[in-house]
Protein backbone atom coordinates (compact mmCIF):
# COMPACT_ATOMS: atom_id res chain seq x y z
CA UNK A 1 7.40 16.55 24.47
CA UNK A 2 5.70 13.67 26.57
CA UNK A 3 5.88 11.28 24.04
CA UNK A 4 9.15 10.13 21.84
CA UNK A 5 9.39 11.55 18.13
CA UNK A 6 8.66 8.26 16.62
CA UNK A 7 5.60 7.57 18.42
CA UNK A 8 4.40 10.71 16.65
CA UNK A 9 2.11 11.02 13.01
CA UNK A 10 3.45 12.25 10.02
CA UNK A 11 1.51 15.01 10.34
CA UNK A 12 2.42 15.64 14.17
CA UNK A 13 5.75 16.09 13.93
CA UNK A 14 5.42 17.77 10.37
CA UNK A 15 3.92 20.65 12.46
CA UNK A 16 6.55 19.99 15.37
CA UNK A 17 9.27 20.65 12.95
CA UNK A 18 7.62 23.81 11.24
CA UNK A 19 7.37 25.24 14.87
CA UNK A 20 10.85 24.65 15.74
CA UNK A 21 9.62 22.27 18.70
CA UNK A 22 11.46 19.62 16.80
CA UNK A 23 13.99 18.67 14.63
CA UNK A 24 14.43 16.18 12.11
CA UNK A 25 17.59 15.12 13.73
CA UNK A 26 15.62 13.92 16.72
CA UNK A 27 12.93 11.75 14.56
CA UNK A 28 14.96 10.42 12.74
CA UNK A 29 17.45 8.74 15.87
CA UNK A 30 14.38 8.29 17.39
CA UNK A 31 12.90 5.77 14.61
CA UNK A 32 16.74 4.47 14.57
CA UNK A 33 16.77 3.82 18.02
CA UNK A 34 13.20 2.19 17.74
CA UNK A 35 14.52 -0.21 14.91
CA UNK A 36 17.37 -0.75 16.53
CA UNK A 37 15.75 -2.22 19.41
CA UNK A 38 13.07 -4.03 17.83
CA UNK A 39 14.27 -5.08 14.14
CA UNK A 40 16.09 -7.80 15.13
CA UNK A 41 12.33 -9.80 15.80
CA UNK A 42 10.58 -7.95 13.06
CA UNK A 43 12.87 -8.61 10.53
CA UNK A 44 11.41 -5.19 8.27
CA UNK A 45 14.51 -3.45 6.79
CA UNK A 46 16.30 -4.76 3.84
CA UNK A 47 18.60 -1.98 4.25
CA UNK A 48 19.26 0.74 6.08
CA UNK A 49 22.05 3.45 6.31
CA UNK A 50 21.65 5.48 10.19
CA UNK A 51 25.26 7.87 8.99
CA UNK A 52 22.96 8.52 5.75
CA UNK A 53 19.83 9.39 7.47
CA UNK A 54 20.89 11.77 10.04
CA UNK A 55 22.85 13.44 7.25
CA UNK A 56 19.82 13.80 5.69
CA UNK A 57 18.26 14.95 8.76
CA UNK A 58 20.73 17.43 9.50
CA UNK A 59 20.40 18.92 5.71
CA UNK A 60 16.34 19.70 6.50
CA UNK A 61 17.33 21.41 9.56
CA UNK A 62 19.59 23.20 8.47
CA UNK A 63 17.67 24.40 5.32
CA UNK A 64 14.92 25.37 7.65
CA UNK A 65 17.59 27.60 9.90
CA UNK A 66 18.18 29.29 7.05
CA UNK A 67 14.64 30.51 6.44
CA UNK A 68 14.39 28.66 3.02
CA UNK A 69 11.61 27.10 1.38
CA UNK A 70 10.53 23.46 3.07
CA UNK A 71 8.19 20.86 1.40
CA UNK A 72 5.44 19.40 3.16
CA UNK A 73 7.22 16.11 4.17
CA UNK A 74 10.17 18.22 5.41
CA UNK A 75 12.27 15.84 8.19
CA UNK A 76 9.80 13.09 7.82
CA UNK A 77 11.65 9.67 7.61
CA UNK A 78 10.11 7.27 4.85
CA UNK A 79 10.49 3.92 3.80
CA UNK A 80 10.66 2.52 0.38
CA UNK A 81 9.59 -0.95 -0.35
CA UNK A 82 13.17 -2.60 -2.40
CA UNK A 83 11.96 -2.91 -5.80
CA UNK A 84 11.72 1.49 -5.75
CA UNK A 85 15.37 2.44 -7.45
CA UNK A 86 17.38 5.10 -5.53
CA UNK A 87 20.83 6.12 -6.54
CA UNK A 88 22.71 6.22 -3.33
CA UNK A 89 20.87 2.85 -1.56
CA UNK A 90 20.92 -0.71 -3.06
CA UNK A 91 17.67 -2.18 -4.96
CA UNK A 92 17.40 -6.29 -4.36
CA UNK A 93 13.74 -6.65 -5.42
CA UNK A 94 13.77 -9.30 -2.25
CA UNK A 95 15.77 -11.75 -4.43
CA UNK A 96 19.73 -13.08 -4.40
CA UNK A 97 19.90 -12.13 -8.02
CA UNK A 98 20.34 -8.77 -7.22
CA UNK A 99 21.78 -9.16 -4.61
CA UNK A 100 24.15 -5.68 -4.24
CA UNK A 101 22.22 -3.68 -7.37
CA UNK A 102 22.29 -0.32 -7.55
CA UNK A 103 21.39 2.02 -10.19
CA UNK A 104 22.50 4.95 -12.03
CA UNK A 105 19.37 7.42 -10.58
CA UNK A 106 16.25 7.31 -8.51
CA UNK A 107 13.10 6.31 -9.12
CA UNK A 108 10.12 8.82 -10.27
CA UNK A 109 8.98 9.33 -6.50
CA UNK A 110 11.94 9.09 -4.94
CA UNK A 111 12.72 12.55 -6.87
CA UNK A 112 9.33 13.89 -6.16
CA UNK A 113 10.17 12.86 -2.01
CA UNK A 114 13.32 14.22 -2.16
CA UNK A 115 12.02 17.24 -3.35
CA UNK A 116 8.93 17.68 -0.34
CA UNK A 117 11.48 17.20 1.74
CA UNK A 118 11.35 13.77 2.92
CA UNK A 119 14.56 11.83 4.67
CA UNK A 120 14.54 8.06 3.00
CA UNK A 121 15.60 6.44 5.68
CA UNK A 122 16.19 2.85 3.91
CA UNK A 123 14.83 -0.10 1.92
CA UNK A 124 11.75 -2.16 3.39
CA UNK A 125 11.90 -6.06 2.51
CA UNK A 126 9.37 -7.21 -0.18
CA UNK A 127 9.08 -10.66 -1.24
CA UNK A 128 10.86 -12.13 -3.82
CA UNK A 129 10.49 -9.99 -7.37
CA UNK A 130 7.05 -8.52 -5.33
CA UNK A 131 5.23 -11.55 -6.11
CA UNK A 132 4.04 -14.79 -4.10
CA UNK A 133 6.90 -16.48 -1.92
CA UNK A 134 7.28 -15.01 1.66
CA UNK A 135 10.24 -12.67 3.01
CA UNK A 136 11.64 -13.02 6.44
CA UNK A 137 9.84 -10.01 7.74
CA UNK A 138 7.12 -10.84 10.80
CA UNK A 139 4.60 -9.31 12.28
CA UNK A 140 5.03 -6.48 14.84
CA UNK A 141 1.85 -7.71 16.56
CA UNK A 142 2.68 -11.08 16.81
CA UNK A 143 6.45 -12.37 15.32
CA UNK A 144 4.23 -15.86 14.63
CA UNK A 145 2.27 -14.25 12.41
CA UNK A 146 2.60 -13.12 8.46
CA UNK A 147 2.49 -9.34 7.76
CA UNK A 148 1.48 -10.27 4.10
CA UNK A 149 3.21 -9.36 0.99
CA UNK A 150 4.36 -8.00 -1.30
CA UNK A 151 4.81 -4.94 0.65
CA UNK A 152 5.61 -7.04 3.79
CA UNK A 153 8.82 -4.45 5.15
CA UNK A 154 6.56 -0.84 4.41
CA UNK A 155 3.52 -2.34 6.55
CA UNK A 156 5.62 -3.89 9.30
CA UNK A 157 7.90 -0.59 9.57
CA UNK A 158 5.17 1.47 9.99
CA UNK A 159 3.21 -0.72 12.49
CA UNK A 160 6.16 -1.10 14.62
CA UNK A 161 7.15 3.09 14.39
CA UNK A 162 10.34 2.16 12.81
CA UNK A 163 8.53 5.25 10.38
CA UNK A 164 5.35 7.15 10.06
CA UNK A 165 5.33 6.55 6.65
CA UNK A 166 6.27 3.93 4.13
CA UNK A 167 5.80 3.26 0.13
CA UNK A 168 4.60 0.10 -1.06
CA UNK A 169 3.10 -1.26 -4.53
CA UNK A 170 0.06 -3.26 -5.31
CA UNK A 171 -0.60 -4.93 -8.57
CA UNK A 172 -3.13 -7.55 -6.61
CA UNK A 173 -3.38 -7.36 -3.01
CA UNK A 174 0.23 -5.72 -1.58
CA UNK A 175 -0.45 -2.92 0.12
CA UNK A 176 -4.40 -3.56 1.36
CA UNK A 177 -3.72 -6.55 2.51
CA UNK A 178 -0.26 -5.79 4.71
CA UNK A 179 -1.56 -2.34 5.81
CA UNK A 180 -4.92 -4.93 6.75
CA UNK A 181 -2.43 -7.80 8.95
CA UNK A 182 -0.25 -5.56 10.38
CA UNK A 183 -3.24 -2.46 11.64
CA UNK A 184 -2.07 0.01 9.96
CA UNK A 185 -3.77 2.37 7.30
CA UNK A 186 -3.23 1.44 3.65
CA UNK A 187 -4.33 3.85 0.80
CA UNK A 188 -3.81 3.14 -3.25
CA UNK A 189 -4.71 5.49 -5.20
CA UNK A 190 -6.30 5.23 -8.96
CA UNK A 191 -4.19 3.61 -11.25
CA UNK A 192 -2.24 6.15 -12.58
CA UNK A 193 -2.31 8.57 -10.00
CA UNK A 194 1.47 8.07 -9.14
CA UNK A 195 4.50 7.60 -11.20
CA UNK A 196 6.06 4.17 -11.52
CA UNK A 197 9.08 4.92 -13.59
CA UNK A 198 12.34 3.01 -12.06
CA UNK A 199 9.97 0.56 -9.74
CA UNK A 200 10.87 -2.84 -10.66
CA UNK A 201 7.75 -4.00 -13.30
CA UNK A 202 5.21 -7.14 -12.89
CA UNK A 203 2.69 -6.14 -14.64
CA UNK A 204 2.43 -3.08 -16.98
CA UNK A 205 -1.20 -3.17 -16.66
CA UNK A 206 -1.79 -3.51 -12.94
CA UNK A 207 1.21 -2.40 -10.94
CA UNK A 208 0.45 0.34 -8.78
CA UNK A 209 1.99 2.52 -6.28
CA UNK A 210 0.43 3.18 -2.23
CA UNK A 211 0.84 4.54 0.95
CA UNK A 212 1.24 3.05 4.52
CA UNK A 213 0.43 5.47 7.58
CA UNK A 214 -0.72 5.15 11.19
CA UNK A 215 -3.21 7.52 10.17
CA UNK A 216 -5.53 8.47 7.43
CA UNK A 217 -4.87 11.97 7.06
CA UNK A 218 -0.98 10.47 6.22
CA UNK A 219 -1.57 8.11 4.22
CA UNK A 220 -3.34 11.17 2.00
CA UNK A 221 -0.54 13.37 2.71
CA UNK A 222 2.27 11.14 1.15
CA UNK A 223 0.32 10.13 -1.49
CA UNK A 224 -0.39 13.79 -2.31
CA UNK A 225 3.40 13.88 -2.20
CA UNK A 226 4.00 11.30 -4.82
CA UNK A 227 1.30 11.81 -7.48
CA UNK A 228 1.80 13.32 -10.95
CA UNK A 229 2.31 13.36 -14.03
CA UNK A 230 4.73 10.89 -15.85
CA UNK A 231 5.69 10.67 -19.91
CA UNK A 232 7.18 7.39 -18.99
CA UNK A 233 4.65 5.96 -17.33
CA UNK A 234 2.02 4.83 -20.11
CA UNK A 235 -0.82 4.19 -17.54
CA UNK A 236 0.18 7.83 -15.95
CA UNK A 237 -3.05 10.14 -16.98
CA UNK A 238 -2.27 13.98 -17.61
CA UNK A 239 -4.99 15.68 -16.31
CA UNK A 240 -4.75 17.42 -12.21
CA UNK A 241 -4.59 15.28 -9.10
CA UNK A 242 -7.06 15.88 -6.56
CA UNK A 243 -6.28 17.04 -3.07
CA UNK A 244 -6.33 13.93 -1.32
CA UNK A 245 -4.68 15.38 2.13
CA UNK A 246 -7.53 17.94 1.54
CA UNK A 247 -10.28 15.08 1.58
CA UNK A 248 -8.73 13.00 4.34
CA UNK A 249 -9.25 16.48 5.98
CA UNK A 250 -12.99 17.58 5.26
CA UNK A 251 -16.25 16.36 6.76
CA UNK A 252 -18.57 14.85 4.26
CA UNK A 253 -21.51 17.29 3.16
CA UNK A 254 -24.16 14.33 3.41
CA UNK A 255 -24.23 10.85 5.15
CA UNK A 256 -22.34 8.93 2.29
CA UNK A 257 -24.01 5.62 0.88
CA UNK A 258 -22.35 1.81 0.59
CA UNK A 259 -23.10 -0.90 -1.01
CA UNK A 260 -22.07 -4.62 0.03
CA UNK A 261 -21.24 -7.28 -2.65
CA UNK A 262 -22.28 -10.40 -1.84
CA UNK A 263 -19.74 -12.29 -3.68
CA UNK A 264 -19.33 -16.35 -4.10
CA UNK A 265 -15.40 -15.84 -2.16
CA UNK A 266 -16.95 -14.16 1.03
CA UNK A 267 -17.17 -17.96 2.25
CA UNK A 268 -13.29 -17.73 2.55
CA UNK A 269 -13.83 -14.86 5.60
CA UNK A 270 -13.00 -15.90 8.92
CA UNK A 271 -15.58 -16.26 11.65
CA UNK A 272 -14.28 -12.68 13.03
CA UNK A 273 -14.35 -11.02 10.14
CA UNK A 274 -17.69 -12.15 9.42
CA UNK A 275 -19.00 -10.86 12.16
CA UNK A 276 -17.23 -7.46 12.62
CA UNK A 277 -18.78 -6.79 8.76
CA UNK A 278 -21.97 -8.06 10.15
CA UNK A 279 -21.35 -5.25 13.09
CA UNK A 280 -20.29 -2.70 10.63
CA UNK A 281 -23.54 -2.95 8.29
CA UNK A 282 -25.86 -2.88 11.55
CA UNK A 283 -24.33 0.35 12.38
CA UNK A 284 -24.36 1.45 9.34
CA UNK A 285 -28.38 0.20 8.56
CA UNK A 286 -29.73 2.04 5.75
CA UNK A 287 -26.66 3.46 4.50
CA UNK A 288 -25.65 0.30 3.22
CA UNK A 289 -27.25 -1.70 0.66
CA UNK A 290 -26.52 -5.44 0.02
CA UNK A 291 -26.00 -6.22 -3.38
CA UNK A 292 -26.00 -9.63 -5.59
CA UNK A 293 -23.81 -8.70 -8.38
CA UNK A 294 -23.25 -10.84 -11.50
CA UNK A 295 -21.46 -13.78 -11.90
CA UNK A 296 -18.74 -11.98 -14.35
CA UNK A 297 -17.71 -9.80 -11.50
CA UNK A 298 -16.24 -12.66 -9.12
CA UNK A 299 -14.85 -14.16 -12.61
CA UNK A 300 -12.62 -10.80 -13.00
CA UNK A 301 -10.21 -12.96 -10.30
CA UNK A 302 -9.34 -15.06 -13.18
CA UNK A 303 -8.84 -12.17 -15.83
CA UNK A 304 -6.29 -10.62 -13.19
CA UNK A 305 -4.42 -13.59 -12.72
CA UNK A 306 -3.96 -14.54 -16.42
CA UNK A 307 -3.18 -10.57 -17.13
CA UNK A 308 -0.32 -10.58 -13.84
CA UNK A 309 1.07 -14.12 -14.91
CA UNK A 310 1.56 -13.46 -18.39
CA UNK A 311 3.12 -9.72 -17.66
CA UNK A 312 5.33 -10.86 -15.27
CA UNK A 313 6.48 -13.91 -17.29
CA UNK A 314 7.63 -11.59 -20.33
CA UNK A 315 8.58 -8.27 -17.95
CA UNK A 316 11.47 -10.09 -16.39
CA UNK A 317 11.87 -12.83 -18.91
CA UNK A 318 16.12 -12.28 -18.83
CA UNK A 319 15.56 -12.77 -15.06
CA UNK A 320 13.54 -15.90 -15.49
CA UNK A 321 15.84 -18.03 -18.01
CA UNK A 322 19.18 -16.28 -16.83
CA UNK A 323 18.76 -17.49 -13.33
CA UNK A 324 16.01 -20.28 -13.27
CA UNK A 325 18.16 -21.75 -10.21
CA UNK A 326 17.62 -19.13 -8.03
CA UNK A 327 13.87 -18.60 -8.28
CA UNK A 328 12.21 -19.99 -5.50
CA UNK A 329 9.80 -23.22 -5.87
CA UNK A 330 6.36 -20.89 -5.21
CA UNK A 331 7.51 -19.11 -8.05
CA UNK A 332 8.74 -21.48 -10.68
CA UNK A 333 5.50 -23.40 -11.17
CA UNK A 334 3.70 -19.98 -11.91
CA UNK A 335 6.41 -18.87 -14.46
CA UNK A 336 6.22 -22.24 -16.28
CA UNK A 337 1.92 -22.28 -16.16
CA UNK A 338 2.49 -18.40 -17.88
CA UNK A 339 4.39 -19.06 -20.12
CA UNK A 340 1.40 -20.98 -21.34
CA UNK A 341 -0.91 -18.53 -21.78
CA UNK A 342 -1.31 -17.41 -25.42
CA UNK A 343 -1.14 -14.04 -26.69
CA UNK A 344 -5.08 -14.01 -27.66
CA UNK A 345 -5.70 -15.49 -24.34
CA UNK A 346 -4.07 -12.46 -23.14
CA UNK A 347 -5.41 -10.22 -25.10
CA UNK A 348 -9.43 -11.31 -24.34
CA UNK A 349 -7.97 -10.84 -20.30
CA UNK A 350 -7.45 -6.75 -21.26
CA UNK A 351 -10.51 -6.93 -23.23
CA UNK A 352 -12.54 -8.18 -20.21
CA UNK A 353 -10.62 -5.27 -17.85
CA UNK A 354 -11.43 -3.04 -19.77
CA UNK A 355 -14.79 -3.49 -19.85
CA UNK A 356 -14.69 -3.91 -15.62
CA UNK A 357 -13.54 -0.18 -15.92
CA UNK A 358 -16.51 0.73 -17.94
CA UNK A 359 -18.62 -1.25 -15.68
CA UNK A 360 -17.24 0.91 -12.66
CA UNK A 361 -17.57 4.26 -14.32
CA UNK A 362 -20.99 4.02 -14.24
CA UNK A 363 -21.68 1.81 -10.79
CA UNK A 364 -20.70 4.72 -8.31
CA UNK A 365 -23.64 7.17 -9.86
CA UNK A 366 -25.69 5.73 -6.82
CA UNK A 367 -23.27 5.06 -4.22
CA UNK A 368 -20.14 6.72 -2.31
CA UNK A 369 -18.11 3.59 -1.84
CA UNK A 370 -18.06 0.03 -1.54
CA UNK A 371 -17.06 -1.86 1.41
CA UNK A 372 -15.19 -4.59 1.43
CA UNK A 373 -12.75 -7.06 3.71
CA UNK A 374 -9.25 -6.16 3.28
CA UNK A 375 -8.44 -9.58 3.66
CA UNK A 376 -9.88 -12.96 4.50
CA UNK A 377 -9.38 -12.53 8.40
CA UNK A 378 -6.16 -11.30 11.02
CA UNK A 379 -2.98 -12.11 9.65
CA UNK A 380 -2.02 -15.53 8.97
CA UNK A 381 0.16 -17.81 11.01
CA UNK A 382 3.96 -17.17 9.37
CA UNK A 383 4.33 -21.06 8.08
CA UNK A 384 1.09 -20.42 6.35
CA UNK A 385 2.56 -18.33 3.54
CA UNK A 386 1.35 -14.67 3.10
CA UNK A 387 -2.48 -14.74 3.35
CA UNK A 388 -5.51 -14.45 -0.13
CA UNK A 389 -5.34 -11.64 -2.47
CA UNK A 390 -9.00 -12.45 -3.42
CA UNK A 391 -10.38 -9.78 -1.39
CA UNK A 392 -8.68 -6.80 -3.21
CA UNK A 393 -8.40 -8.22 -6.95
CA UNK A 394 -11.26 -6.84 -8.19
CA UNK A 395 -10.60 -3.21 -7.57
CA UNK A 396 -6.88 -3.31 -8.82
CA UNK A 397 -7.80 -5.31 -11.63
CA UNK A 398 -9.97 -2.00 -12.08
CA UNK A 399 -7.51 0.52 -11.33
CA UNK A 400 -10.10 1.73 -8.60
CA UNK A 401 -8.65 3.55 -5.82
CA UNK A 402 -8.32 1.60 -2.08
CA UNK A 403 -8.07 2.64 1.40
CA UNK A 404 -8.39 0.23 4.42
CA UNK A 405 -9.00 1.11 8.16
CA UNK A 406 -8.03 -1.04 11.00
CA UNK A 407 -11.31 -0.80 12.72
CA UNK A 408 -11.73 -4.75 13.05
CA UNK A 409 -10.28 -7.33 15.54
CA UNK A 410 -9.61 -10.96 14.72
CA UNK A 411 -10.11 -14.21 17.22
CA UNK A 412 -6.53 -14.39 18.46
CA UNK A 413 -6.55 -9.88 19.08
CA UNK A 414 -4.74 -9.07 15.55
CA UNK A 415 -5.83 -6.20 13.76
CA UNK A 416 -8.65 -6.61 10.85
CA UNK A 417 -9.02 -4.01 7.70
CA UNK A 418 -11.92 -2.30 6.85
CA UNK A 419 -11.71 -1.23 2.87
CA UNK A 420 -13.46 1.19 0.85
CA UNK A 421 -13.27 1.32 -2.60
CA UNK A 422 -14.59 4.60 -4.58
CA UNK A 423 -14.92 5.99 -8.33
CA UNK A 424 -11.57 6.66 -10.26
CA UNK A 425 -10.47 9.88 -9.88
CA UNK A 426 -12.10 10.42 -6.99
CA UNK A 427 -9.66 9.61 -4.47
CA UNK A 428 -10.29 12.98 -2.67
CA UNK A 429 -14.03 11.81 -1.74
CA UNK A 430 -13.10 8.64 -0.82
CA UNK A 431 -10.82 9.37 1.58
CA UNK A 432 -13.53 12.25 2.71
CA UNK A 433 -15.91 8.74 2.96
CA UNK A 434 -13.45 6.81 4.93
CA UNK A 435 -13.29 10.05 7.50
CA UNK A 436 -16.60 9.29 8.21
CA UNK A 437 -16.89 5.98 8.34
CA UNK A 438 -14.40 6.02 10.92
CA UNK A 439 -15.65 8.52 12.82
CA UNK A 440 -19.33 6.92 13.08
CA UNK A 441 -17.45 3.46 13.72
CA UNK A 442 -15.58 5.13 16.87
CA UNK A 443 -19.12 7.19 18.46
CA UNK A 444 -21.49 4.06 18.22
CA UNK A 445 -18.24 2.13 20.03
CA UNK A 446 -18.37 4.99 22.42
């Protein structure tokens, strides 16, 4: 092999493995040795057991000697953003008050990796209880730079090929906006699409659950790995998941059509992003239409904010007025300004999203996907705190599914997302849109 293991894609070395050309002994020291030699800058793993992983290694290939069924993440290492429980690893939520937790079983998708085969190879640092206030984690690009939050560990490992995949959770802008600062791919799926039982809970109405991958086609393939069904998950939806590996895969039938929103926020866009959207809609010309939407669609930032802070406030109430002294100062003031909010307040705030829903349903009858900044500009400078949301709020507040491409480059040479946002339910197309996109991005470049 001319290249090391870790350097691989998920899906490389899934077909490696199959072969026999590899085994998941060898990935797996390969991402250790890769951590090992550049963690100590990164900063990306909140923990991390090698002993465990190789044992898990050496359990796939052993299962695959024996001629027995293998799933189809079998050997790949995968990293779990600490809020995701797991039974045999510790789950700190990126805050001293748990510092040491562990609990009695695993999460929802930790059972559903476990069972295609995946090796967890650790926890990935979030910041504190997934919210604002920034972890210790840096960019692999540039160490003076922010990978974002709240999935700051999962986007950093992945960037850095400490994995070639990682789970993170969104319930504004945490996985778009890392997968966005730190170049690689960042996929969540429709709200509901995968299970969040035993993932620590902000919001029971916007929480969601997402992929990190160095390339599309795995980003699908571990979210295809995750979804289903969940009884205990009340925003999990019963009906079949669609392929999304499948569309990640296929060519798209007809030249798909976007549509730009020209929202009030777009002022907050770097000079560089500016212009590589400005780049983007040239190439794409008439395949793009530029849209003035209504004023209540930039006011849905507001809804989401008064939905997350009063969630969050009463989710992890205990947490809040057991150990007041040990929240952090970015967080406090937020706590103290939801506790404020009043239960009809609250209730008008799911009124409005639901009606953002409804106004989505209908919206994509005309158009593939809308495209959208994954965030502001390139990744902030570290002392700068994590980077703005604003640019993905909208769609989680709508449960819409999310994928971002790092086509775009920023004025210092960081990497800058591309994001597409399509119709619920729909992932499979979406990521079938994205394929394209990418692909006529890369032959006008050529």
């Amino acid at each position: 092999m001319k290249i090391k293991p870790h350097e691989l894609s998920a899906t490389e070395a899934a077909g490696h493995i199959a072969a026999g050309r590899l085994k998941s002994v060898q990935l797996v020291q390969s991402c250790l040795d890769r951590i090992a030699e550049t963690d100590s800058n990164i900063h990306a793993w909140a923990h991390l057991d090698p002993e465990a992983a190789l044992k898990q290694a050496e359990d796939c290939d052993r299962l695959r000697q024996r001629g027995l069924a293998t799933g189809p993440l079998h050997g790949l290492p995968v990293g779990l953003k600490d809020i995701i429980d797991t039974h045999d690893m510790p789950t700190q939520r990126g805050t001293p008050i748990f510092a040491g937790r562990h609990s009695a079983e695993d999460a929802r998708i930790v059972e559903m990796l476990r069972e295609a085969g995946a090796v967890i190879m650790g926890k990935t640092v979030t910041t504190e209880l997934a919210f604002m206030h920034p972890s210790e984690t840096r960019n692999p690009h540039n160490p003076d730079h922010s990978p974002a939050g709240s999935s700051s560990g999962s986007a950093a490992a992945v960037a850095a090929g400490h994995v070639p995949l990682a789970v993170g959770t969104q319930t504004n802008g945490s996985v778009i906006r890392p997968a966005s600062f730190c170049g690689t791919f960042g996929f969540k799926p429709t709200r509901g699409m995968i299970p969040r039982s035993g993932v620590l809970q902000t919001s029971q109405s916007l929480d969601q659950i997402g992929t990190f991958a160095r390339t599309l086609e795995d980003a699908a393939l571990l979210a295809d790995a995750i979804s289903g069904y969940d009884q205990r998950d009340t925003e999990s939806f019963v009906h079949a998941r669609p392929a999304m590996a499948k569309g990640a895969a296929e060519h798209a039938p007809i030249e798909p059509d976007f549509v730009w929103f020209n929202l009030p926020f777009n002022d907050r866009l770097s000079e560089a992003a500016r212009d590589g959207f400005e780049g983007v809609m040239e190439i794409l010309d008439a395949r793009v239409t530029r849209m003035d939407p209504a004023d209540q669609l930039a006011e849905l930032v507001a809804v989401q904010a008064r939905i997350h802070e009063y969630e969050i406030a009463r989710h992890q109430a205990d947490v809040f007025d057991g150990h007041w002294d040990q929240i952090s100062d970015t967080l406090k003031p937020i706590i103290t300004r939801a506790r404020n909010i009043s239960t009809a307040e609250y209730e008008d705030a799911l009124a409005v999203k639901a009606s953002a829903q409804a106004f989505f349903d209908d919206f994509f009858v005309d158009f593939d996907a809308i495209l959208a900044p994954a965030a502001a500009g390139e990744a902030t400078k570290f002392s700068e705190g994590t980077g703005d949301p604003i640019f993905c709020t909208l769609w989680t507040l709508a449960g819409l599914p999310c994928v971002t491409l790092p086509l775009l480059v920023g004025e210092t040479g960081l990497p800058i997302g591309v994001q597409l946002i399509g119709p619920v339910h729909k992932d499979d197309r979406l990521l079938r849109t994205a394929r394209w996109l990418q692909n006529h991005i890369a032959a006008a470049a050529a």
